[in-house]
PDB file of N, CA and C in Angstrom:
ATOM      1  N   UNK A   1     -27.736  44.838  -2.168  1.00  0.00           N
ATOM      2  CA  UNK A   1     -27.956  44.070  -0.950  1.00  0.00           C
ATOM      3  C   UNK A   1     -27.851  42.569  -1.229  1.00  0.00           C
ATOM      4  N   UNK A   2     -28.459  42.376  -2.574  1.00  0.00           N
ATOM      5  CA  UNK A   2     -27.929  40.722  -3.234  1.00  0.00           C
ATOM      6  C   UNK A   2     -26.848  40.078  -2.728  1.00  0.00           C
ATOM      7  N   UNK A   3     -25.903  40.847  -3.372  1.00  0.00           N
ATOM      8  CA  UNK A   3     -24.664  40.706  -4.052  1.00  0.00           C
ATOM      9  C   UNK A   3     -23.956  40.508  -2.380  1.00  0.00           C
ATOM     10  N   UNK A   4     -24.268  41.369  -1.580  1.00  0.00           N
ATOM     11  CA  UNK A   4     -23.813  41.605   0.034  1.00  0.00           C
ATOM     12  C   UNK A   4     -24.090  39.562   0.310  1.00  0.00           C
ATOM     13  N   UNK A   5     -25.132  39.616   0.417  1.00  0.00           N
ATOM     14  CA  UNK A   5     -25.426  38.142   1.258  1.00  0.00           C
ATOM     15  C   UNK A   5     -25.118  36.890   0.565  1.00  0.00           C
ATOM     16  N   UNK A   6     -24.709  36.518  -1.240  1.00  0.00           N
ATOM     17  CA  UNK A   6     -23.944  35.670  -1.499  1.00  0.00           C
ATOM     18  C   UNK A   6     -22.845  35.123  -0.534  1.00  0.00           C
ATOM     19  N   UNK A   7     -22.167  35.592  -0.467  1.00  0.00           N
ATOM     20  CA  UNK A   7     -20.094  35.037  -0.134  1.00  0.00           C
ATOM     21  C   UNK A   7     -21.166  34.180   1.645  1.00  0.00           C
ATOM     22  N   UNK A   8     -22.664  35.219   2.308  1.00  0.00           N
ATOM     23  CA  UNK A   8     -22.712  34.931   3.414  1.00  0.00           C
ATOM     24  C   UNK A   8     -23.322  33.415   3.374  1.00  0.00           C
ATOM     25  N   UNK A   9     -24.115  33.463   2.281  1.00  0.00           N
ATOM     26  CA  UNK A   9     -24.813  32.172   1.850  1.00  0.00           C
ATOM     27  C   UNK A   9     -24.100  30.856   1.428  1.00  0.00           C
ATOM     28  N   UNK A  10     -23.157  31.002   0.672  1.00  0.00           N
ATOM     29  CA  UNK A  10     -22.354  29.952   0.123  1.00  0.00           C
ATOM     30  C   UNK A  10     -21.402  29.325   1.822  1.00  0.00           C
ATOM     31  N   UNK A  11     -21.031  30.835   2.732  1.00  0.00           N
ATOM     32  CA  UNK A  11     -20.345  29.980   3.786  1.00  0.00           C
ATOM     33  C   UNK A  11     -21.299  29.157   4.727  1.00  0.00           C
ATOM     34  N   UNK A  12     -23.035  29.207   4.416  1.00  0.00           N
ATOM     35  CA  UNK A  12     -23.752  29.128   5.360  1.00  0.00           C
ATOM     36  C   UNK A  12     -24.213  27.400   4.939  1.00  0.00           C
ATOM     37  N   UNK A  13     -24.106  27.043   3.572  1.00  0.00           N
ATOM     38  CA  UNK A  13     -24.541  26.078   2.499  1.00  0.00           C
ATOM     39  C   UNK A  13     -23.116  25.700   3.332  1.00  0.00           C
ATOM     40  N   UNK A  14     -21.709  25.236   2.752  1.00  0.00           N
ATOM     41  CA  UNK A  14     -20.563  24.978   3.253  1.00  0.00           C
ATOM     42  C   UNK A  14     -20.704  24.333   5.021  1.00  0.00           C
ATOM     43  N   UNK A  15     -20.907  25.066   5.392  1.00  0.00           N
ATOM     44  CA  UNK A  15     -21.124  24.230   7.038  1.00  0.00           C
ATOM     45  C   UNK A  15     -22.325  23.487   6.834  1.00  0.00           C
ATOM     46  N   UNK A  16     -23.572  24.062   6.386  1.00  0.00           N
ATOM     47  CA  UNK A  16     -24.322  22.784   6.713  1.00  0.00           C
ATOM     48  C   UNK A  16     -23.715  20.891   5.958  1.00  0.00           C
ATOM     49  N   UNK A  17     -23.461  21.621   4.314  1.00  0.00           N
ATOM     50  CA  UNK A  17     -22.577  20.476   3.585  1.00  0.00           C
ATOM     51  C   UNK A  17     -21.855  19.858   4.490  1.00  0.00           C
ATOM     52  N   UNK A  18     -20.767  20.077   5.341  1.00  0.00           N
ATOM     53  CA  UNK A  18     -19.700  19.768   6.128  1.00  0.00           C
ATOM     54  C   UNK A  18     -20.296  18.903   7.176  1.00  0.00           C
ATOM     55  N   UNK A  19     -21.335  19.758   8.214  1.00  0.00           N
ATOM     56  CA  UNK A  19     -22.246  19.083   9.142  1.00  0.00           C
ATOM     57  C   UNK A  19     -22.521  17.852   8.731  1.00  0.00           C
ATOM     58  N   UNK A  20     -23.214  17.458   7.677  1.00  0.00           N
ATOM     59  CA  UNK A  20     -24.204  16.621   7.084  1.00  0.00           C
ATOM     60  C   UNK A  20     -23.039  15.372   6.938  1.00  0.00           C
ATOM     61  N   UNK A  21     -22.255  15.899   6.027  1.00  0.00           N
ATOM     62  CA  UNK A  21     -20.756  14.808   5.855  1.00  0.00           C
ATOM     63  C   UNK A  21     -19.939  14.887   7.089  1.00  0.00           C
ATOM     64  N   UNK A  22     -20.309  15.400   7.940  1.00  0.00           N
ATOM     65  CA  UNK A  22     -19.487  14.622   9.380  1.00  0.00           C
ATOM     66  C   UNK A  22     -20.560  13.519  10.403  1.00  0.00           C
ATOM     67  N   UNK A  23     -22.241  13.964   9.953  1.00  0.00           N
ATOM     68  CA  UNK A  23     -22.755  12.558  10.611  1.00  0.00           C
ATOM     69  C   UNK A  23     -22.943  11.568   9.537  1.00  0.00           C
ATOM     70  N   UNK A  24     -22.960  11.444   8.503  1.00  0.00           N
ATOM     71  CA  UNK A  24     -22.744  10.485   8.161  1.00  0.00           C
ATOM     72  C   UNK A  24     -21.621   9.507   7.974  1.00  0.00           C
ATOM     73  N   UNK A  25     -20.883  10.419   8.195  1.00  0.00           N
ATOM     74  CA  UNK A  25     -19.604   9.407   8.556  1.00  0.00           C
ATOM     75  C   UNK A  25     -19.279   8.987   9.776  1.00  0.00           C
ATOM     76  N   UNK A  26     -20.057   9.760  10.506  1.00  0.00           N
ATOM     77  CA  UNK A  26     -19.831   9.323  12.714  1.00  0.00           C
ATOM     78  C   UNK A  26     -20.674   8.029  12.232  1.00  0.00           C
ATOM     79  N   UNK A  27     -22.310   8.701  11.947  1.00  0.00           N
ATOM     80  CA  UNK A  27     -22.916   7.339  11.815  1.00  0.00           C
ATOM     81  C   UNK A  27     -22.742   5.833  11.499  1.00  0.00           C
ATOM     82  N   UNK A  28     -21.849   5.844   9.884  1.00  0.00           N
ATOM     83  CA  UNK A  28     -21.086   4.885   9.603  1.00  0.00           C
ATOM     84  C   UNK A  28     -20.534   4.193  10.374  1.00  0.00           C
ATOM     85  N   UNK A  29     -19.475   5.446  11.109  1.00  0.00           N
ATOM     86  CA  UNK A  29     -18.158   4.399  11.714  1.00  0.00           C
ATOM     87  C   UNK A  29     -19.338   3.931  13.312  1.00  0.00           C
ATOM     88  N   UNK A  30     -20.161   4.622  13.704  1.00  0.00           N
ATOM     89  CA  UNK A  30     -20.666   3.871  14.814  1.00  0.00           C
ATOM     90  C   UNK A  30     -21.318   2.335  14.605  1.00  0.00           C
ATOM     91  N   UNK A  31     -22.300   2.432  13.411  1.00  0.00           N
ATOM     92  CA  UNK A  31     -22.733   1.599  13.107  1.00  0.00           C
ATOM     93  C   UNK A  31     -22.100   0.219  12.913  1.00  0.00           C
ATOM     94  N   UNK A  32     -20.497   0.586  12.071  1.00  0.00           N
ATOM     95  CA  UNK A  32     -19.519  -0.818  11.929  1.00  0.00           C
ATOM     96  C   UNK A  32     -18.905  -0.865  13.664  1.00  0.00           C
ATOM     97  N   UNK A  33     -18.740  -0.145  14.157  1.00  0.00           N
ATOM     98  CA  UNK A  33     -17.995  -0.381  15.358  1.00  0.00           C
ATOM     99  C   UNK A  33     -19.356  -0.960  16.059  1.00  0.00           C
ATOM    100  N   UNK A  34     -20.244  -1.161  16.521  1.00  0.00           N
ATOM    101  CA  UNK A  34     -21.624  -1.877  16.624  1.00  0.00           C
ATOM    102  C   UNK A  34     -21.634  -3.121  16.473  1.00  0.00           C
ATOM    103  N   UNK A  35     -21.473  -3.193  15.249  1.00  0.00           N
ATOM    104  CA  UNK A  35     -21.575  -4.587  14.110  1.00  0.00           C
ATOM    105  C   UNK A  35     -20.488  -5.415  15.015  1.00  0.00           C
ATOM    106  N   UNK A  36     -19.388  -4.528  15.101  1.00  0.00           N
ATOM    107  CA  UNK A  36     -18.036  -6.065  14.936  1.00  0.00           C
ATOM    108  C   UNK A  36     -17.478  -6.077  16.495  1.00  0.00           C
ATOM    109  N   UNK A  37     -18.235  -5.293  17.115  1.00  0.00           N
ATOM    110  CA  UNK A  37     -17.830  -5.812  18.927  1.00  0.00           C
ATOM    111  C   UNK A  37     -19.721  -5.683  19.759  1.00  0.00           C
ATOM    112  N   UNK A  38     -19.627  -7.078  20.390  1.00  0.00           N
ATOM    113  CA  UNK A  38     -20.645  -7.242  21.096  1.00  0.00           C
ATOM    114  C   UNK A  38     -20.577  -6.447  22.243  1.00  0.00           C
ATOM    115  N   UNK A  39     -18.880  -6.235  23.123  1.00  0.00           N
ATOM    116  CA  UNK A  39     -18.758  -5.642  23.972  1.00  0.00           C
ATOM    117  C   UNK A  39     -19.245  -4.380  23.992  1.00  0.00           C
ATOM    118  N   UNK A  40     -18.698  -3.542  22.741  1.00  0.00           N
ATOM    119  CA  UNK A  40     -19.621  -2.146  22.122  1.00  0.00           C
ATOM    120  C   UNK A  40     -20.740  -1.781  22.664  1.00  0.00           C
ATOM    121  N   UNK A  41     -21.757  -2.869  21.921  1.00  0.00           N
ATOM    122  CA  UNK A  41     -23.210  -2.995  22.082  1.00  0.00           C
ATOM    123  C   UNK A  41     -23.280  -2.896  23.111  1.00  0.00           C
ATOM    124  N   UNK A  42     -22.789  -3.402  24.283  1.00  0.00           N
ATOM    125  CA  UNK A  42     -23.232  -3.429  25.890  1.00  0.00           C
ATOM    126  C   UNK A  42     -23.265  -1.941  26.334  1.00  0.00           C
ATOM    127  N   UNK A  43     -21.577  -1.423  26.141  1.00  0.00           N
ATOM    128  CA  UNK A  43     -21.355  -0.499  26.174  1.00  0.00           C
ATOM    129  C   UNK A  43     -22.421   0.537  25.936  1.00  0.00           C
ATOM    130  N   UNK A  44     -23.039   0.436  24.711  1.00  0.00           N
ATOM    131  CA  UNK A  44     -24.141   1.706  24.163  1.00  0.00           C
ATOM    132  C   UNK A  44     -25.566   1.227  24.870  1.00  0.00           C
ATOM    133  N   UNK A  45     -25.670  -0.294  24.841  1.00  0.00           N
ATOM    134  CA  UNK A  45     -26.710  -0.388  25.833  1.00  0.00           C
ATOM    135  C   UNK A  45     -27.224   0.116  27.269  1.00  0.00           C
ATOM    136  N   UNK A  46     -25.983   0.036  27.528  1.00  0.00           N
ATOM    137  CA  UNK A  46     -26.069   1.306  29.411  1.00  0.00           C
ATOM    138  C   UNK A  46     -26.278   2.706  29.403  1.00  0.00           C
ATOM    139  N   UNK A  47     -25.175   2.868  27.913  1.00  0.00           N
ATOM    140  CA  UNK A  47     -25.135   4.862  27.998  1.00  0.00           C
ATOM    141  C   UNK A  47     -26.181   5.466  26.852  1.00  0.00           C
ATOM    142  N   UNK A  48     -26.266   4.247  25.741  1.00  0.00           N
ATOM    143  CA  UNK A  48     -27.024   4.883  24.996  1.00  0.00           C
ATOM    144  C   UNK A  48     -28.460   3.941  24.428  1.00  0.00           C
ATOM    145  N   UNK A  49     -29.094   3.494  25.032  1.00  0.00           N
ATOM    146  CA  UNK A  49     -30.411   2.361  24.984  1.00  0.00           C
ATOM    147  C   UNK A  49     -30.977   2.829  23.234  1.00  0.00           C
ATOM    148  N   UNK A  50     -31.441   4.174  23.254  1.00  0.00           N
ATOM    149  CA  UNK A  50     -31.962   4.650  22.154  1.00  0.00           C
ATOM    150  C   UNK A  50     -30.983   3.991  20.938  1.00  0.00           C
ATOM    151  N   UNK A  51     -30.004   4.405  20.987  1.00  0.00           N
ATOM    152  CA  UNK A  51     -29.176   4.021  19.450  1.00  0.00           C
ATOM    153  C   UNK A  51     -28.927   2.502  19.486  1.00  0.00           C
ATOM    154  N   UNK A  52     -29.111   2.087  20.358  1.00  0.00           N
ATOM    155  CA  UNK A  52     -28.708   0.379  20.518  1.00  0.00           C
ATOM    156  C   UNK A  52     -30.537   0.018  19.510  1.00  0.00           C
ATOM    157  N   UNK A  53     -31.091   0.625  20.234  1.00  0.00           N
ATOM    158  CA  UNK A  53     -32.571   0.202  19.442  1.00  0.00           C
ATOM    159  C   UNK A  53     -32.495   0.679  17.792  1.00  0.00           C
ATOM    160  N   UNK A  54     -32.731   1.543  17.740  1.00  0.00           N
ATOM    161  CA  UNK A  54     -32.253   1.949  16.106  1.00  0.00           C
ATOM    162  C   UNK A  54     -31.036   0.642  15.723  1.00  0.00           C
ATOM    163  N   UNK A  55     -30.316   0.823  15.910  1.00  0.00           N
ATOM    164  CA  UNK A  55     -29.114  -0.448  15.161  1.00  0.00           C
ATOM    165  C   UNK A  55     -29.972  -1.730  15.233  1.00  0.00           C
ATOM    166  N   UNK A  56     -30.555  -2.242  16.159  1.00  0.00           N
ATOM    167  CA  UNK A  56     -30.965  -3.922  16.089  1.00  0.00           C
ATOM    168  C   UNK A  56     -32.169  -3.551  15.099  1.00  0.00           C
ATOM    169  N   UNK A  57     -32.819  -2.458  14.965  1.00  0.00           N
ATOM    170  CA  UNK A  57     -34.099  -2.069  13.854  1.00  0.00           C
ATOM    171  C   UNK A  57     -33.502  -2.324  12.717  1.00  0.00           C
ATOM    172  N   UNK A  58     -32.178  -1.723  12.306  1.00  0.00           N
ATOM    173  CA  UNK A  58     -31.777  -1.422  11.323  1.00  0.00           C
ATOM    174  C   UNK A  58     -31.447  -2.708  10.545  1.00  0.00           C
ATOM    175  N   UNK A  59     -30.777  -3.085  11.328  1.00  0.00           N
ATOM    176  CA  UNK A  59     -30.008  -4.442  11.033  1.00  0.00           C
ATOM    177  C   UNK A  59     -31.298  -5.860  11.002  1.00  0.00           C
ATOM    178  N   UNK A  60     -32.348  -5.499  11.381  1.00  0.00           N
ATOM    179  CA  UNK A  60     -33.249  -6.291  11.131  1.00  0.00           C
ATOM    180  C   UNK A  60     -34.152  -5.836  10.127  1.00  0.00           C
ATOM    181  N   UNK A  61     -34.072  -5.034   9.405  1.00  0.00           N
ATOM    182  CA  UNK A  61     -34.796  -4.458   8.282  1.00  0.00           C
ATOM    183  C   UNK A  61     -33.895  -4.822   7.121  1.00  0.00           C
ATOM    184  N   UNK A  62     -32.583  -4.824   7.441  1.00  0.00           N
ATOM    185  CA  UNK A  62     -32.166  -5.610   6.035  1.00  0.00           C
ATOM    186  C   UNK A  62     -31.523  -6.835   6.175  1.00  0.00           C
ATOM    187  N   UNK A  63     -32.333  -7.785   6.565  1.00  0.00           N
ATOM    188  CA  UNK A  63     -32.106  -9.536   6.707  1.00  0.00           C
ATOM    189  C   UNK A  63     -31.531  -9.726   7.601  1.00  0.00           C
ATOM    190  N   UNK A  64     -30.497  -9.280   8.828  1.00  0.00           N
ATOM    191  CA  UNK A  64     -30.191  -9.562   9.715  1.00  0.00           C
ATOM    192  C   UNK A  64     -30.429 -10.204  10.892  1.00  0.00           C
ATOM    193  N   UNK A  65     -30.986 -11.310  11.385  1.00  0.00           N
ATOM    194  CA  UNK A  65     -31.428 -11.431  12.585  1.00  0.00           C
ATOM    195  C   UNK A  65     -31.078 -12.319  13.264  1.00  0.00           C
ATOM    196  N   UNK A  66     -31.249 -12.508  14.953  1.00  0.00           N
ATOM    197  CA  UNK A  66     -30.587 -12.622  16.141  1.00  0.00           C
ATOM    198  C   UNK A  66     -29.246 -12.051  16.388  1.00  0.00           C
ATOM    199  N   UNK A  67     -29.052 -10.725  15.928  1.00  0.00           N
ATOM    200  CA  UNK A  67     -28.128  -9.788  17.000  1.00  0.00           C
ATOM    201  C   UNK A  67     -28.862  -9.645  18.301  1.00  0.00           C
ATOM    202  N   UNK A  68     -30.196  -9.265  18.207  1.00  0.00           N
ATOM    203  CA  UNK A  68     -30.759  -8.862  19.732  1.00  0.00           C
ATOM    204  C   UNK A  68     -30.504  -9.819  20.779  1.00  0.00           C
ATOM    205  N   UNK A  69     -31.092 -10.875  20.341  1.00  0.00           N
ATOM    206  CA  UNK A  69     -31.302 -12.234  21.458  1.00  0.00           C
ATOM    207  C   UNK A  69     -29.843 -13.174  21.298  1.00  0.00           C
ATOM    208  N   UNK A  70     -28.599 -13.170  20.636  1.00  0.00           N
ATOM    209  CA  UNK A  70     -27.583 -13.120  21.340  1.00  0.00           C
ATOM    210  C   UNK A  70     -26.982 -12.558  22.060  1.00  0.00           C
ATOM    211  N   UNK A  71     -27.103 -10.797  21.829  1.00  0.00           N
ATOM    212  CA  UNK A  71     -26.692 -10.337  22.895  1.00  0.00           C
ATOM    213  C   UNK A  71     -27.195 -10.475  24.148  1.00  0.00           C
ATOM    214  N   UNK A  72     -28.717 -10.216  24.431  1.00  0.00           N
ATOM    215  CA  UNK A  72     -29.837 -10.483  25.285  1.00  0.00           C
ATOM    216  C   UNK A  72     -28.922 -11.877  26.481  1.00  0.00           C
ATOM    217  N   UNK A  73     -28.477 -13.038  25.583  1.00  0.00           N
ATOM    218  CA  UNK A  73     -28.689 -14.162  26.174  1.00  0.00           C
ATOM    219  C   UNK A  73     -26.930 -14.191  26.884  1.00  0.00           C
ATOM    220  N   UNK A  74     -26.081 -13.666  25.949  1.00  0.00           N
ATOM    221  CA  UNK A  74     -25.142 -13.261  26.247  1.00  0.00           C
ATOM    222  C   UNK A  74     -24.712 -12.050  27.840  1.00  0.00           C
ATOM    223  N   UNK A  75     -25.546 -11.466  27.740  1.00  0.00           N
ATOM    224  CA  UNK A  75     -25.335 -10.841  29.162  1.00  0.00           C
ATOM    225  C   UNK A  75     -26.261 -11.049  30.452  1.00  0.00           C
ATOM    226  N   UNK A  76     -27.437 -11.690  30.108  1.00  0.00           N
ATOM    227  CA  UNK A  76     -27.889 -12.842  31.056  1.00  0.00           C
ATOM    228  C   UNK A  76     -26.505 -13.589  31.746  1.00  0.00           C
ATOM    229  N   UNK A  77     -26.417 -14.113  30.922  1.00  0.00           N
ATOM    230  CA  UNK A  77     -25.318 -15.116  31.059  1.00  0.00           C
ATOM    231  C   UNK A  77     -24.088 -14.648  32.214  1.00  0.00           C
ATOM    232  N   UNK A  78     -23.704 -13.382  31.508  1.00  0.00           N
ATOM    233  CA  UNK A  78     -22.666 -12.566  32.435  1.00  0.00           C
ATOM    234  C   UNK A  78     -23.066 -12.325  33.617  1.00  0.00           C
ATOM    235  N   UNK A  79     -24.236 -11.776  33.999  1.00  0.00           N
ATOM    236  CA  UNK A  79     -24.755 -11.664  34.844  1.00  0.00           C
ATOM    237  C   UNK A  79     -24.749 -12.485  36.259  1.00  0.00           C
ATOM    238  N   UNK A  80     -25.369 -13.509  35.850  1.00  0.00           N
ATOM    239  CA  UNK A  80     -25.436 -14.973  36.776  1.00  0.00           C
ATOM    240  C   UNK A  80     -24.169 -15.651  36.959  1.00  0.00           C
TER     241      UNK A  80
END
């Protein structure tokens, strides 16, 4: 019965492996596509508020700061 559920285990290890290395690479590329268009940010700000918060966390946990309050002042701006 071992021997039966190997080949099932290794394909079951394999997708999660795969899973795991496809968000970290979505993550990545979201994160630089984030970084290098403000327009982006707006963009995820309407559809996605949650991940816009995580990124300005992120990016302010390792020395980064005023992404928030340019953008902030930046679409004020548009606004009016």
């Amino acid at each position: 019965m071992a021997r039966t559920m190997e080949p099932l285990a290794k394909k079951i290890f394999k997708g999660v492996l795969v899973a795991e290395l496809l968000g970290i690479f979505g993550a990545y590329f979201l994160f630089n596509k984030m970084h290098g268009s403000q327009d982006f940010r707006q963009t995820m700000s309407k559809k996605f508020p949650f991940i816009l918060k995580v990124y300005y966390k992120s990016t302010e946990m390792s020395g980064i700061y005023g992404i928030r309050e340019l953008d902030e002042k930046k679409w004020l701006e548009s606004k009016n």
